[in-house]
C-alpha atoms as a PDB file:
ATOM      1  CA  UNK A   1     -24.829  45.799-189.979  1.00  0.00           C
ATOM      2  CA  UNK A   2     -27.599  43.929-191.795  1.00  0.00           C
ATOM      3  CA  UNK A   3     -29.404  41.592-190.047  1.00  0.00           C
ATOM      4  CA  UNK A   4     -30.183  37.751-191.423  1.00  0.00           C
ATOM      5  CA  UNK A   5     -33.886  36.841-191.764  1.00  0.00           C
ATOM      6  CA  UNK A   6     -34.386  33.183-189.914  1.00  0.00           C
ATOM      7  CA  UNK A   7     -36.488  30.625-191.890  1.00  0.00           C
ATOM      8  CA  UNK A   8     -38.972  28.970-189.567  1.00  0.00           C
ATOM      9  CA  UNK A   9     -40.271  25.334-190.702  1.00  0.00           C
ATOM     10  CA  UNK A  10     -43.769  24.695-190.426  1.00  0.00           C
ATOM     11  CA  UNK A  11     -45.182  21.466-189.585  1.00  0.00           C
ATOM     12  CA  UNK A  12     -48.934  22.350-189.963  1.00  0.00           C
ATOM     13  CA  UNK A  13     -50.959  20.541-192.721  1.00  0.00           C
ATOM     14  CA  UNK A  14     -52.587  22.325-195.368  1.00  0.00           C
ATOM     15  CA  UNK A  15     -56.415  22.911-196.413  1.00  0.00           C
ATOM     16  CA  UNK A  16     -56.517  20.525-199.073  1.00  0.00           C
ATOM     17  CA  UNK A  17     -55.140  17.867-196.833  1.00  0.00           C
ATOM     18  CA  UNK A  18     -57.091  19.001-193.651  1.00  0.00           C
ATOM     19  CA  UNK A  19     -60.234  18.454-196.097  1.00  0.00           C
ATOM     20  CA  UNK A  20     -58.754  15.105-197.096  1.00  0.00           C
ATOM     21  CA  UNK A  21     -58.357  13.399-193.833  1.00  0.00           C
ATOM     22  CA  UNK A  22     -61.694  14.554-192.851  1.00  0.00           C
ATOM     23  CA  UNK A  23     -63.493  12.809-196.209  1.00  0.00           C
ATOM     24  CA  UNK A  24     -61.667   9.708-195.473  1.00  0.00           C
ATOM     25  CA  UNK A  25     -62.968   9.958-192.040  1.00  0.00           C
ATOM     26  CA  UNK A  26     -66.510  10.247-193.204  1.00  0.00           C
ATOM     27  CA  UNK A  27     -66.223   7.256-195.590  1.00  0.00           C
ATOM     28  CA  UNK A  28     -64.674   5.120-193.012  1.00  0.00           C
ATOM     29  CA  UNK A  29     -67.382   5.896-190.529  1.00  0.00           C
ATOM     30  CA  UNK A  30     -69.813   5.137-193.378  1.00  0.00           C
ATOM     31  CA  UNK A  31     -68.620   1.973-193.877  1.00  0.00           C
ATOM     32  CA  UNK A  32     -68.574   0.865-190.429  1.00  0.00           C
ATOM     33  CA  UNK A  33     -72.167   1.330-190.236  1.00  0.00           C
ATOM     34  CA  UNK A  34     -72.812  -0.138-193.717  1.00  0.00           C
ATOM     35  CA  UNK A  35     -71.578  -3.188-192.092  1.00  0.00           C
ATOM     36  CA  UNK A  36     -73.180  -3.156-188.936  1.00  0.00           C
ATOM     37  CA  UNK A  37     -76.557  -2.891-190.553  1.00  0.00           C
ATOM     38  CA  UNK A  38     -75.255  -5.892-193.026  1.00  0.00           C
ATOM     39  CA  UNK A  39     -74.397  -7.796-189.968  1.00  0.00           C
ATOM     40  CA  UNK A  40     -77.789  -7.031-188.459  1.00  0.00           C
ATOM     41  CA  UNK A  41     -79.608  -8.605-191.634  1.00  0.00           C
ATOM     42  CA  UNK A  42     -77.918 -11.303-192.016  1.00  0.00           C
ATOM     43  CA  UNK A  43     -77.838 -12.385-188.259  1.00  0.00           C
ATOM     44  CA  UNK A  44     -81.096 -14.234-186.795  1.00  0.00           C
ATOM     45  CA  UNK A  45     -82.845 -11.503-185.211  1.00  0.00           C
ATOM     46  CA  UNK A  46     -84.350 -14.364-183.077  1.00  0.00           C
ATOM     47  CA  UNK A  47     -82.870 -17.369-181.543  1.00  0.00           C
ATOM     48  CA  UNK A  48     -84.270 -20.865-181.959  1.00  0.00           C
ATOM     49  CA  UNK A  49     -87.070 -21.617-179.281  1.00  0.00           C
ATOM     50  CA  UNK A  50     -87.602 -17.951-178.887  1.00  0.00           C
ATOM     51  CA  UNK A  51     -90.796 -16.345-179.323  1.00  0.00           C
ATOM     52  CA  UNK A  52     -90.471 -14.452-182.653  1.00  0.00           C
ATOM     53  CA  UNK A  53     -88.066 -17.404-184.346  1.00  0.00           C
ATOM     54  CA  UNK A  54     -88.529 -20.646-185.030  1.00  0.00           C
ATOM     55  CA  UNK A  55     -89.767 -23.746-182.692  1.00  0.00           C
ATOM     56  CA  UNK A  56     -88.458 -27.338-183.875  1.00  0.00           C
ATOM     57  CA  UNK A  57     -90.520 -30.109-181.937  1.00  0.00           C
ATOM     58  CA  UNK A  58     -90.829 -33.758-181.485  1.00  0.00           C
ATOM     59  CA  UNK A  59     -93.583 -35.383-183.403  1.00  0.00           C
ATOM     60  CA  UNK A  60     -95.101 -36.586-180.250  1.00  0.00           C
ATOM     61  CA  UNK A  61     -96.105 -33.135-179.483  1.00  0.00           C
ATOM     62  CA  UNK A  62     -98.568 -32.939-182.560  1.00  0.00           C
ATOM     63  CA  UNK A  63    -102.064 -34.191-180.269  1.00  0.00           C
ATOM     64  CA  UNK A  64    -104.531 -36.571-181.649  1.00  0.00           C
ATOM     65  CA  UNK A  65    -106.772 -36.211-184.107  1.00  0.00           C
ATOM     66  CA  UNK A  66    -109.691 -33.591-182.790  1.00  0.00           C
ATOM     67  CA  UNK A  67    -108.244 -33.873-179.306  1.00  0.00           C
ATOM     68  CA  UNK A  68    -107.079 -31.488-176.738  1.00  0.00           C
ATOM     69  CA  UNK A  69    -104.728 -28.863-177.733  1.00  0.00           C
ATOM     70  CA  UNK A  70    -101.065 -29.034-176.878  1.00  0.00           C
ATOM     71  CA  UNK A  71    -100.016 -25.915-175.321  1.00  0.00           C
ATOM     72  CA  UNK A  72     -96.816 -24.504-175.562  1.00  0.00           C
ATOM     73  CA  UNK A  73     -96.641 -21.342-173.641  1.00  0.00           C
ATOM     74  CA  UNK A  74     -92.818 -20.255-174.791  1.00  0.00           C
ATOM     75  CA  UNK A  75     -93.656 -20.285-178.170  1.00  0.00           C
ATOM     76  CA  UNK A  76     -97.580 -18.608-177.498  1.00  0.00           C
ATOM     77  CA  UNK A  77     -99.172 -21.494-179.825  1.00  0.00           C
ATOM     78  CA  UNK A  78    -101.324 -24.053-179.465  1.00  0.00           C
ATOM     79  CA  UNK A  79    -101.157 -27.070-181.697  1.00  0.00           C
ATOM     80  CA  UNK A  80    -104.130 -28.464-182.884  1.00  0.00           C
ATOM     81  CA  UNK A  81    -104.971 -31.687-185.439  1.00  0.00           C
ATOM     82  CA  UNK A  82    -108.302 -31.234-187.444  1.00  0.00           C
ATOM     83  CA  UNK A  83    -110.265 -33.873-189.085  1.00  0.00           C
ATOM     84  CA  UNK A  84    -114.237 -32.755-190.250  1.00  0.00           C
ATOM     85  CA  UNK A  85    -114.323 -35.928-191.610  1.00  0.00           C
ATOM     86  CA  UNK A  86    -114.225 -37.626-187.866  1.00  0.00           C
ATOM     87  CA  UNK A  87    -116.444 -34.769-185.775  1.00  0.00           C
ATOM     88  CA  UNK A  88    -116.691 -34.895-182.299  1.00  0.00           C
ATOM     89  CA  UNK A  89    -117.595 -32.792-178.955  1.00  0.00           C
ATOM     90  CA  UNK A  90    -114.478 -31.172-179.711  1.00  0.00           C
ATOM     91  CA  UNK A  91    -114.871 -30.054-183.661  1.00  0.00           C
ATOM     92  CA  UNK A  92    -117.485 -30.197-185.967  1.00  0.00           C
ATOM     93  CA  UNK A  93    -118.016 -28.053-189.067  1.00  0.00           C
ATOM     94  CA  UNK A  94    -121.147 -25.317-189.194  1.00  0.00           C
ATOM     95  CA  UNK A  95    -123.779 -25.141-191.475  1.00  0.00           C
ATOM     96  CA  UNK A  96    -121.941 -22.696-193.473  1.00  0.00           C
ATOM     97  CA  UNK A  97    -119.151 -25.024-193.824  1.00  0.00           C
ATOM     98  CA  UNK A  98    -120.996 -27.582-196.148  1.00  0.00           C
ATOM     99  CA  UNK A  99    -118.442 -29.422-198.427  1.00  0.00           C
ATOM    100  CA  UNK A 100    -115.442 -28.045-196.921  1.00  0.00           C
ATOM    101  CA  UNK A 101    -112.943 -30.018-195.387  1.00  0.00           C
ATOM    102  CA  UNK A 102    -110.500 -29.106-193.055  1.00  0.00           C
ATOM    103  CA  UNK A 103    -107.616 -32.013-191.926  1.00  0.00           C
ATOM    104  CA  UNK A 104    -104.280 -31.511-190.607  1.00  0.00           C
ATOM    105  CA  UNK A 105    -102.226 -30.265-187.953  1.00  0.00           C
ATOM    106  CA  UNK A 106    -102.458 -25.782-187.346  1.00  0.00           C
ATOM    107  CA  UNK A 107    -100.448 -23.868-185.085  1.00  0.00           C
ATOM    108  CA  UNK A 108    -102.855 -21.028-183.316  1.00  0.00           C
ATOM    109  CA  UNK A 109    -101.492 -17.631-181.363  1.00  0.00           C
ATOM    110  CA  UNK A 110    -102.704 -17.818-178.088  1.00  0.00           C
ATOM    111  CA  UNK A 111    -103.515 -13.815-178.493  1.00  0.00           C
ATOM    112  CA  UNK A 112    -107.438 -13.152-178.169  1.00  0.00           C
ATOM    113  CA  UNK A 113    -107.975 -10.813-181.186  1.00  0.00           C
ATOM    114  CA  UNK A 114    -109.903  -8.282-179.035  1.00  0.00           C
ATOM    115  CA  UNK A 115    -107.832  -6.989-176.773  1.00  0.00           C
ATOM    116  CA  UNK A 116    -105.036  -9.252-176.474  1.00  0.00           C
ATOM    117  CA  UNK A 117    -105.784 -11.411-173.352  1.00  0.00           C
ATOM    118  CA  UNK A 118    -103.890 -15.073-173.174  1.00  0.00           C
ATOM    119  CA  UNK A 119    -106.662 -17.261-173.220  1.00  0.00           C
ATOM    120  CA  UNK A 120    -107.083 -20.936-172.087  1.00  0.00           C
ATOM    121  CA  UNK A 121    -108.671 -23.750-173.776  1.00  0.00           C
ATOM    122  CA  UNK A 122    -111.637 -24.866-170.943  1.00  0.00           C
ATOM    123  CA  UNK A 123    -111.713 -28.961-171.312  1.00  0.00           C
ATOM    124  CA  UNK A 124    -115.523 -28.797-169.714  1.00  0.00           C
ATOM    125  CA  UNK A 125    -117.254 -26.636-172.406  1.00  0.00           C
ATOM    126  CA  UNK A 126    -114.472 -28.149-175.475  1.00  0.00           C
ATOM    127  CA  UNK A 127    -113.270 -24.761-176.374  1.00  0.00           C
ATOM    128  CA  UNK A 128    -111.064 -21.812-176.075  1.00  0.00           C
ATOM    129  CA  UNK A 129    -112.454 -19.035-173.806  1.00  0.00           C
ATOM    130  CA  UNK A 130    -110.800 -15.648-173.251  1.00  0.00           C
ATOM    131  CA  UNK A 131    -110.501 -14.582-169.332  1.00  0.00           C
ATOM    132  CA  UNK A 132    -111.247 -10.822-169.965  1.00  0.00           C
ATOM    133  CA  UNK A 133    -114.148 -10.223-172.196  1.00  0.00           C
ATOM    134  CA  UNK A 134    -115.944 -13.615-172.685  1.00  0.00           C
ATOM    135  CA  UNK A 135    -114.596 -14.546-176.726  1.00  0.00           C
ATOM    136  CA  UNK A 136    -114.755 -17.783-177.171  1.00  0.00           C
ATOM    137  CA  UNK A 137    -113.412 -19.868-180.145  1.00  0.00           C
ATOM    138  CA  UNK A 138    -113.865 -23.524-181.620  1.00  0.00           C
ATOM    139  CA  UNK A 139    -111.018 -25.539-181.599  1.00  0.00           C
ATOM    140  CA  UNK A 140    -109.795 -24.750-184.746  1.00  0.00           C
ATOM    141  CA  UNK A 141    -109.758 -21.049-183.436  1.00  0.00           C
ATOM    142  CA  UNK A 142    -112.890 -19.931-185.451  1.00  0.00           C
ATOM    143  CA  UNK A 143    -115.031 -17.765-183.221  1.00  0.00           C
ATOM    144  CA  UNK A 144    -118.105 -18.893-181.375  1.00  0.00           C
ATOM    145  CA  UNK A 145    -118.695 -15.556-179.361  1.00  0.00           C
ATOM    146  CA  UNK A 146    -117.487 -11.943-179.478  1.00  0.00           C
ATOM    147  CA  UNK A 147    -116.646  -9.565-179.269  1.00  0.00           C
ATOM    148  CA  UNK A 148    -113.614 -10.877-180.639  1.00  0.00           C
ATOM    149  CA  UNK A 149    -113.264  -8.931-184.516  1.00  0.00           C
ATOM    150  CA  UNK A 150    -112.045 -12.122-186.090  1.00  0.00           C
ATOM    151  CA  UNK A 151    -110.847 -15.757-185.536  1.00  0.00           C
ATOM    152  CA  UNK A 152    -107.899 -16.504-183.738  1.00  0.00           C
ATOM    153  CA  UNK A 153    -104.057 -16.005-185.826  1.00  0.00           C
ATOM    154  CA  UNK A 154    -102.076 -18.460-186.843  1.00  0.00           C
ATOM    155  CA  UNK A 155     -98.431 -19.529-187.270  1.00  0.00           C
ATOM    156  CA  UNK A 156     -96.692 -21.416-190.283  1.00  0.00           C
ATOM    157  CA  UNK A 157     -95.547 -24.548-190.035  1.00  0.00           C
ATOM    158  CA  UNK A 158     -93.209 -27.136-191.408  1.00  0.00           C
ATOM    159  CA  UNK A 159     -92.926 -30.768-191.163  1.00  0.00           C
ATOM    160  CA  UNK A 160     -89.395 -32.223-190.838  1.00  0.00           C
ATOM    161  CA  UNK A 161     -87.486 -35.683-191.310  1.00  0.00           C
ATOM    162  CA  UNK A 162     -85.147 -37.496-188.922  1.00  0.00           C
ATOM    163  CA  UNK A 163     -82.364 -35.074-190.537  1.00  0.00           C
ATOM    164  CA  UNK A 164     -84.644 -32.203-189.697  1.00  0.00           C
ATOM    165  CA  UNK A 165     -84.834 -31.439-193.144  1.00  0.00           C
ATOM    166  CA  UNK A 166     -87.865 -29.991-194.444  1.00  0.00           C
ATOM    167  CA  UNK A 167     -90.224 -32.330-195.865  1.00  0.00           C
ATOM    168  CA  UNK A 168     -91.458 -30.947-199.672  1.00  0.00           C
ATOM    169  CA  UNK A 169     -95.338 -30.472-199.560  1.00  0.00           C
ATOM    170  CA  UNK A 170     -95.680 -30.738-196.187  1.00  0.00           C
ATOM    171  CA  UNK A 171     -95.495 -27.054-194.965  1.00  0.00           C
ATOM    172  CA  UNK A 172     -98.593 -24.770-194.231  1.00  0.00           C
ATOM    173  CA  UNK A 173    -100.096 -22.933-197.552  1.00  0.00           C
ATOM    174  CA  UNK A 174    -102.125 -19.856-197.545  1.00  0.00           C
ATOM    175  CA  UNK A 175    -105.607 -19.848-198.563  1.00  0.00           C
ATOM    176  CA  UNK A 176    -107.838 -15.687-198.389  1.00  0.00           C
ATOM    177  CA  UNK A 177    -103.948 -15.079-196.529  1.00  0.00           C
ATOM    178  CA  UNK A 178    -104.187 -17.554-194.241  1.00  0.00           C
ATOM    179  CA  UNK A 179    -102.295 -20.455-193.028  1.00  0.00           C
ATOM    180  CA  UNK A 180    -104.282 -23.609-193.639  1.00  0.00           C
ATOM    181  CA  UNK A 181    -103.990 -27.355-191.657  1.00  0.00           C
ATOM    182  CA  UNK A 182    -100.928 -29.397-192.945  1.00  0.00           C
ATOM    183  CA  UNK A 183    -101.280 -33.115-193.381  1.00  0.00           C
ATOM    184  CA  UNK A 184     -99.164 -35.401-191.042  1.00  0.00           C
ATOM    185  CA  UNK A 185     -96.518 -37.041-193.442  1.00  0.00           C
ATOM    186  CA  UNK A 186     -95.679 -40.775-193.067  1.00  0.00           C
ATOM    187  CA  UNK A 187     -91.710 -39.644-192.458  1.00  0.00           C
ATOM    188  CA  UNK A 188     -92.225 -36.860-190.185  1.00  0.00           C
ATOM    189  CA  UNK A 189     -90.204 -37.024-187.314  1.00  0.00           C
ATOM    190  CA  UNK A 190     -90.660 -33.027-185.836  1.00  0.00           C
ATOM    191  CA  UNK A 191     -92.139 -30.169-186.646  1.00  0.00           C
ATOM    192  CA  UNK A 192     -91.118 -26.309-186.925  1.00  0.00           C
ATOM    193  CA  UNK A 193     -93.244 -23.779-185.931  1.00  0.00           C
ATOM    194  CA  UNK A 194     -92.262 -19.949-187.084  1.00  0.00           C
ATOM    195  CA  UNK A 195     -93.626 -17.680-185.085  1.00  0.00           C
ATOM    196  CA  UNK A 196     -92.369 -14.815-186.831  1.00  0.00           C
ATOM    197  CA  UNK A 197     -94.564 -14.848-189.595  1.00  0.00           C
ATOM    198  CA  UNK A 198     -98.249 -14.484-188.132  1.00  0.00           C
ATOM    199  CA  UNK A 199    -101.261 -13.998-190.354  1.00  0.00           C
ATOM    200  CA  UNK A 200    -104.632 -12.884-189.027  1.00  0.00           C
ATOM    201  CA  UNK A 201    -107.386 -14.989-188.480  1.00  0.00           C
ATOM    202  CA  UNK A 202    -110.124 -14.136-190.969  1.00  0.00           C
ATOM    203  CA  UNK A 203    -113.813 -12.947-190.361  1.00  0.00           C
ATOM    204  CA  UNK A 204    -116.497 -15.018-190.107  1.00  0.00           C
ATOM    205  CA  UNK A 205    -120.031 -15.056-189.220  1.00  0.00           C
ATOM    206  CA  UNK A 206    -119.740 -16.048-184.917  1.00  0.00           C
ATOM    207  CA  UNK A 207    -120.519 -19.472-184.806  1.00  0.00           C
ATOM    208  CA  UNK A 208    -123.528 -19.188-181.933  1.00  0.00           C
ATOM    209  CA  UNK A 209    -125.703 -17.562-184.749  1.00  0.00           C
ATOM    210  CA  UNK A 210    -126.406 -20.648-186.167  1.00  0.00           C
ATOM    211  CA  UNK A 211    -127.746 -22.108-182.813  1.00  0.00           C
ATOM    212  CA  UNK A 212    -129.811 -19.002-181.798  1.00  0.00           C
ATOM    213  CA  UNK A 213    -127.440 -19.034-178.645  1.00  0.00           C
ATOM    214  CA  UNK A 214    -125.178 -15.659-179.420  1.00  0.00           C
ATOM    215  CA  UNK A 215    -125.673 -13.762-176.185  1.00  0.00           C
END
């Protein structure tokens, strides 16, 4: 009696398609980070007001001209308005500063440069002085004592209308790679301060040389 082979039906997939789900895996799992490292580009690493992003003001908290720095600890800037032409206690150029003229408004890190101590400006002796090693810095953040390495950093900033648009001509320019004073426009109404973009202070010969009073 011969006996009747039975046909069983497989439901398994083959090689080629095995490898074919697998590289359509791979390129779906490539594009899914593609995008989330779009997404993190294109997103505001920093929110507004946060240090690292950008700080919109009222005009009112630009100070007077060569007065008292306004201090705004969130951001880690002070905001300072230079005028050589109009010296004081508080600024006055150096002897190697002949013919230069420095006027407008700077933002400075409140970061010593040695070590990286918050420092204070001290209203009695009309100057920033660093707690933990004894720098000390003119208003406009050039040193006066070390051992700080170099003046203090500073922050760009932009001057904006009522609309909070951004005034042309009126944002900080870099002169040696460094952000220099920006004139007060007539139709300023705030001012942005990005503390995301941070250039060093530069070098220059310690301002106590020139009175025989370095220490």
């Amino acid at each position: 009696m011969a006996s009747a082979a039975i046909a069983t039906d497989t439901t398994g997939i083959s090689r080629r398609e095995f490898l074919h789900y697998i590289w359509g895996a791979s390129i779906a799992l490539y594009m899914a980070q593609l995008s989330g490292l779009l997404i993190w580009f294109l997103l505001p690493r920093f929110r507004e007001g946060e240090f690292g992003g950008e700080f919109i003001l009222p005009l009112e908290a630009v100070p007077g001209v060569n007065a008292e720095p306004g201090n705004f600890p969130d951001g880690r800037f002070w905001l300072v308005n230079l005028d050589s032409d109009e010296p004081n206690e508080l600024f006055a150029l150096a002897s190697d500063e002949t013919g230069v003229s420095f006027k407008g408004v700077a933002a400075i890190y409140k970061v010593c440069t040695h070590l990286g101590c918050i420092y204070p400006w001290i209203p009695a002796n009309n100057r920033f002085e660093c707690p933990c090693h004894g720098s000390k810095y003119r208003l406009d953040g050039r040193r006066i004592e070390s051992p700080a390495p170099r003046s203090l950093d500073r922050f760009p900033l932009t001057f904006l209308d009522a609309d909070k648009n951004p005034i042309p001509g009126a944002q900080s320019e870099l002169e040696n790679d460094f952000y220099q004073p920006v004139i007060l426009p007539d139709n300023a109404a705030f001012i942005s301060v990005n503390t995301g973009a941070r250039k060093l202070g530069p070098t220059e010969t310690l301002l106590c040389e020139f009175a025989g009073a370095c220490p």
